[in-house]
C-alpha atoms as a PDB file:
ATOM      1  CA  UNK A   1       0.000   0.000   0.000  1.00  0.00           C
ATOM      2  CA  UNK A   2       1.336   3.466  -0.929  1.00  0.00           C
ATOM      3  CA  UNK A   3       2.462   5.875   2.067  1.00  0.00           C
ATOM      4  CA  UNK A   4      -0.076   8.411   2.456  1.00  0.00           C
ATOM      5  CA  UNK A   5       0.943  12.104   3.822  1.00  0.00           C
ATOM      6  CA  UNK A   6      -0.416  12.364   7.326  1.00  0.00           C
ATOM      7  CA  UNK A   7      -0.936  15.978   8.778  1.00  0.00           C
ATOM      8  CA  UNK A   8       0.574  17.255  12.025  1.00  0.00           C
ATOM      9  CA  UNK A   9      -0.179  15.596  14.671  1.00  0.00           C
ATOM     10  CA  UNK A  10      -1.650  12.351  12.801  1.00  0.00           C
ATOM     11  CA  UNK A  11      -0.589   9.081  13.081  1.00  0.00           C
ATOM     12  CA  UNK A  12      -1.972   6.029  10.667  1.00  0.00           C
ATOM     13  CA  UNK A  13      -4.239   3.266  12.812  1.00  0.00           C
ATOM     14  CA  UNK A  14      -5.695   1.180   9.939  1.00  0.00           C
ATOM     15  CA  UNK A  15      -5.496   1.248   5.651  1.00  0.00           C
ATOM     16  CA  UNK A  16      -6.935  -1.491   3.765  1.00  0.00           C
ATOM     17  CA  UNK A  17      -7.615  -1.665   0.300  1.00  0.00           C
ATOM     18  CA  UNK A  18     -11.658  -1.670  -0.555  1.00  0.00           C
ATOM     19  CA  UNK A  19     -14.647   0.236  -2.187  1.00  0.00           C
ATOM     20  CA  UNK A  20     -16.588   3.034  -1.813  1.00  0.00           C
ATOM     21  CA  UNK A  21     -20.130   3.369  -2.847  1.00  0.00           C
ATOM     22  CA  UNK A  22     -19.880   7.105  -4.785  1.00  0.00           C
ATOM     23  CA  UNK A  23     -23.695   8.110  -6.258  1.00  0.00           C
ATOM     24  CA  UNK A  24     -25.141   5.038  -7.901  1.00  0.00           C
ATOM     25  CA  UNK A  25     -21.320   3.054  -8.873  1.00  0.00           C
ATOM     26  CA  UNK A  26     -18.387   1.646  -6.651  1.00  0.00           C
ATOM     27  CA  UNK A  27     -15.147   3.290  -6.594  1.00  0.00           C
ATOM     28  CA  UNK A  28     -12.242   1.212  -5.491  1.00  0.00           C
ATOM     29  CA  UNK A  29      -9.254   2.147  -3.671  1.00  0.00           C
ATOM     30  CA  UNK A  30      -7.692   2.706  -0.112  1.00  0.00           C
ATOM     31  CA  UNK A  31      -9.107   3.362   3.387  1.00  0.00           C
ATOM     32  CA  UNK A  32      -6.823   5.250   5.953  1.00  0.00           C
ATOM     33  CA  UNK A  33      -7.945   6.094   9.511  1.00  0.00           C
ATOM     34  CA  UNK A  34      -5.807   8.151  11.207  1.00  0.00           C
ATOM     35  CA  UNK A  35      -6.137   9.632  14.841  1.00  0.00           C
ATOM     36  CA  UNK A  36      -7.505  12.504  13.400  1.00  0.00           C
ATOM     37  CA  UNK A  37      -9.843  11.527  10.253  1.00  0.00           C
ATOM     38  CA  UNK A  38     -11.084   9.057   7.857  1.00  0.00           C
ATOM     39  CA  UNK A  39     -10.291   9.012   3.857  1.00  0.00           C
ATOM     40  CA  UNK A  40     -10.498   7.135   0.669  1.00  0.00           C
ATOM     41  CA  UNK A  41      -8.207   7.684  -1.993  1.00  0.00           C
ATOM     42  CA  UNK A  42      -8.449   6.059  -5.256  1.00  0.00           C
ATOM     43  CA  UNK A  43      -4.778   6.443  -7.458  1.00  0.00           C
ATOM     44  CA  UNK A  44      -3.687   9.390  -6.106  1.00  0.00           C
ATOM     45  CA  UNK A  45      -7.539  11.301  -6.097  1.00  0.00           C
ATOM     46  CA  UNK A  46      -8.625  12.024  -2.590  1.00  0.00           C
ATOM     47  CA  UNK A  47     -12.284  10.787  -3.249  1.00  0.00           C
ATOM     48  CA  UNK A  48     -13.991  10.906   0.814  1.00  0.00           C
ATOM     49  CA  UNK A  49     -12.736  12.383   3.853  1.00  0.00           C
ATOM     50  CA  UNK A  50     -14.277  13.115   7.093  1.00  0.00           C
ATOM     51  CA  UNK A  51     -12.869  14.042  10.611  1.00  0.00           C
ATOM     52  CA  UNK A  52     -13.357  11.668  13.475  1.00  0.00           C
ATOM     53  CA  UNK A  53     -15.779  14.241  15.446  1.00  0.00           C
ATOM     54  CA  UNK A  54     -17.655  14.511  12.161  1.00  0.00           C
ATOM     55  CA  UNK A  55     -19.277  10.956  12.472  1.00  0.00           C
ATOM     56  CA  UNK A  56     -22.621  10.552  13.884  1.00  0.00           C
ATOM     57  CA  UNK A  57     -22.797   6.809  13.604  1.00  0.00           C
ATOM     58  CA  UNK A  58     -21.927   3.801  12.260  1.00  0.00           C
ATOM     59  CA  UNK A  59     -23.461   0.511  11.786  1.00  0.00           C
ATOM     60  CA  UNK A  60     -22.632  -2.829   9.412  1.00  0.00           C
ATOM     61  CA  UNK A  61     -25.687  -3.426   7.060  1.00  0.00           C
ATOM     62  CA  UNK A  62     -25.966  -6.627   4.657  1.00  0.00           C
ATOM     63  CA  UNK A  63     -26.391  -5.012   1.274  1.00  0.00           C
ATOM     64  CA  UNK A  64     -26.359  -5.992  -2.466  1.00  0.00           C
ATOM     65  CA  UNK A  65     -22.679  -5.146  -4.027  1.00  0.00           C
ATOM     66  CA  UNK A  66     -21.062  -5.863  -7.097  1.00  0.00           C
ATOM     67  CA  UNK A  67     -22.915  -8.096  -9.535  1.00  0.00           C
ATOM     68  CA  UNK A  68     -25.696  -8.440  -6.699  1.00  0.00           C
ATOM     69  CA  UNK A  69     -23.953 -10.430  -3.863  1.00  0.00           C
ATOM     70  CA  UNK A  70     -24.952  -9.813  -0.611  1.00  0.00           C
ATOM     71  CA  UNK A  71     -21.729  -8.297   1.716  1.00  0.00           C
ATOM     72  CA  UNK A  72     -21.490  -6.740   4.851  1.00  0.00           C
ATOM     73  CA  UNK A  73     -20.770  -3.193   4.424  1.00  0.00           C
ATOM     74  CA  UNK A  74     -19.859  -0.187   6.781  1.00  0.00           C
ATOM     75  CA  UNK A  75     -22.150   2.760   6.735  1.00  0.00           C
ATOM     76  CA  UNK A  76     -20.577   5.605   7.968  1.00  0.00           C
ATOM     77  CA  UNK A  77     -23.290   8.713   9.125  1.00  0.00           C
ATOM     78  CA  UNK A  78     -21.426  12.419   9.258  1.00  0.00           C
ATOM     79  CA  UNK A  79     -22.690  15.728   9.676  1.00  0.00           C
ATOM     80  CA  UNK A  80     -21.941  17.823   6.241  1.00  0.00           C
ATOM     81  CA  UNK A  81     -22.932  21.696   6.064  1.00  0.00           C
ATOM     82  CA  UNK A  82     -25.837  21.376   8.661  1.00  0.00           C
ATOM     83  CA  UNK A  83     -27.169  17.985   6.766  1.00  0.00           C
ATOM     84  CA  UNK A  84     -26.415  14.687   7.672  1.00  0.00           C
ATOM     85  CA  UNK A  85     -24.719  12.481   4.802  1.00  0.00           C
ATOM     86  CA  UNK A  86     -23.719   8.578   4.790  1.00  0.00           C
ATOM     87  CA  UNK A  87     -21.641   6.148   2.805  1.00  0.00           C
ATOM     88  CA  UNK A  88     -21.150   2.867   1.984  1.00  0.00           C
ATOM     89  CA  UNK A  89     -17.903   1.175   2.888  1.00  0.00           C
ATOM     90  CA  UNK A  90     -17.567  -2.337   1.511  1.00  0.00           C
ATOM     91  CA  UNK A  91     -13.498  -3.964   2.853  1.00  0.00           C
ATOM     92  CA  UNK A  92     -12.331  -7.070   4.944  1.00  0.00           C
ATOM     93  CA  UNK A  93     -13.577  -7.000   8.319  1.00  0.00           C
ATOM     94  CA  UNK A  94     -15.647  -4.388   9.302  1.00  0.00           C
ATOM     95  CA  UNK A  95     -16.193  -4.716  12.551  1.00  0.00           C
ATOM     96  CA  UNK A  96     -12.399  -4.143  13.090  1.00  0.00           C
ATOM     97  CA  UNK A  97     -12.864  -0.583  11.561  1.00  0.00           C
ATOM     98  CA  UNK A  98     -16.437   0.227  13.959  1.00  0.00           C
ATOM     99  CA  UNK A  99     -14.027  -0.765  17.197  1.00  0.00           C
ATOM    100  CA  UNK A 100     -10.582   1.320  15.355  1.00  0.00           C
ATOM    101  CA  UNK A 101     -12.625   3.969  14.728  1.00  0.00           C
ATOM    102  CA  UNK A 102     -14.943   3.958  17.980  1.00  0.00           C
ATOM    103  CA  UNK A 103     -11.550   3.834  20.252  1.00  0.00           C
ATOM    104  CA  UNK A 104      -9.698   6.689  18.314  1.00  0.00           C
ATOM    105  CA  UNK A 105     -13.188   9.028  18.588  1.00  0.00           C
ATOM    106  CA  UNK A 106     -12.954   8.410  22.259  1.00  0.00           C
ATOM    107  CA  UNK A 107      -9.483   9.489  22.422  1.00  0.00           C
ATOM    108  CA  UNK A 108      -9.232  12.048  19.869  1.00  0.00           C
ATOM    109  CA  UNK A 109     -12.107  13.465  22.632  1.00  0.00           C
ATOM    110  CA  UNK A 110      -9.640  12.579  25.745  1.00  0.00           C
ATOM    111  CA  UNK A 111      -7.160  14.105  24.425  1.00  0.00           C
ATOM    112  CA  UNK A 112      -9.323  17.837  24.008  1.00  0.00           C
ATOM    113  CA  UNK A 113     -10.533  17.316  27.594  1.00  0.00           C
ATOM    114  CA  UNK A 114      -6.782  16.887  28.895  1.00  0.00           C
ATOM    115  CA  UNK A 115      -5.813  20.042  26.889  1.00  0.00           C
ATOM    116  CA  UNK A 116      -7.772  22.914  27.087  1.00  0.00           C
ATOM    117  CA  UNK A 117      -5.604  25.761  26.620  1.00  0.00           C
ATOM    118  CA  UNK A 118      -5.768  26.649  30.078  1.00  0.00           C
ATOM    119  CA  UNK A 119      -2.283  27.047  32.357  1.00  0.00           C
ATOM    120  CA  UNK A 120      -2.660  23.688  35.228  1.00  0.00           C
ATOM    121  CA  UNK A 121      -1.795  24.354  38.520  1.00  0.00           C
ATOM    122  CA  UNK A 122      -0.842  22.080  41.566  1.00  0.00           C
ATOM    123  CA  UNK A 123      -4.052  22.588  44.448  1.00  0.00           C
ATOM    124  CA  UNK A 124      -2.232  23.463  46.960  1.00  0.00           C
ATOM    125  CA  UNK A 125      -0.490  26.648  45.948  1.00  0.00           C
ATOM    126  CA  UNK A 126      -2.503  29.811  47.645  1.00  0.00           C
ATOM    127  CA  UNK A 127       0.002  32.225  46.520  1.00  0.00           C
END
């Protein structure tokens, strides 16, 4: 799999190779989920990206694919410009991406509650 520039900050969790339902027709390519965002790119075309704190759910759905086979696919709710948009996901084991991408939600949101611009101070000091 190619290496895929991360911004700062980002590190890489999962890529996989897969498809990407895209209007009515499949576009295949590669997955990345960083601790930061999700994105597909297909050759070197950034075709989907969201952020993590974009998402508004997930679930796994059984739905008709390619030539009208029956797979287990991700569907991946975000919020988009005050509407709420989804896509289809269809790669190997996707329940591995729900729990990758559940856990680095939770601590991309840690992580902003542990830093929040404000100077820490010990308790004790009455100074």
């Amino acid at each position: 799999m190619r290496k895929t520039s991360l911004n700062s900050g980002e590190e890489m969790i999962l890529q996989a190779q897969g498809h990407l339902q895209f209007g009515a027709s499949w576009k295949q390519g590669h997955f990345s989920l960083t601790n930061r965002r999700l994105f597909f790119i297909r050759v070197s075309q950034k075709i989907f990206e969201v952020s993590l704190n974009q998402i508004t759910g997930m679930s796994i759905a059984k739905r008709s694919w390619l030539l009208g086979v029956r797979v287990q696919q991700l569907c991946i709710g975000y919020s988009a410009n005050l509407e709420t948009e989804q896509v289809y996901i269809t790669l190997a084991e996707p329940k591995k991406w729900v729990e990758a991408i559940k856990e680095s939600m939770t601590l991309m949101l840690a992580e902003r509650w542990r830093y929040n611009g404000a100077n820490p101070e010990l308790p004790g000091n009455t100074e």
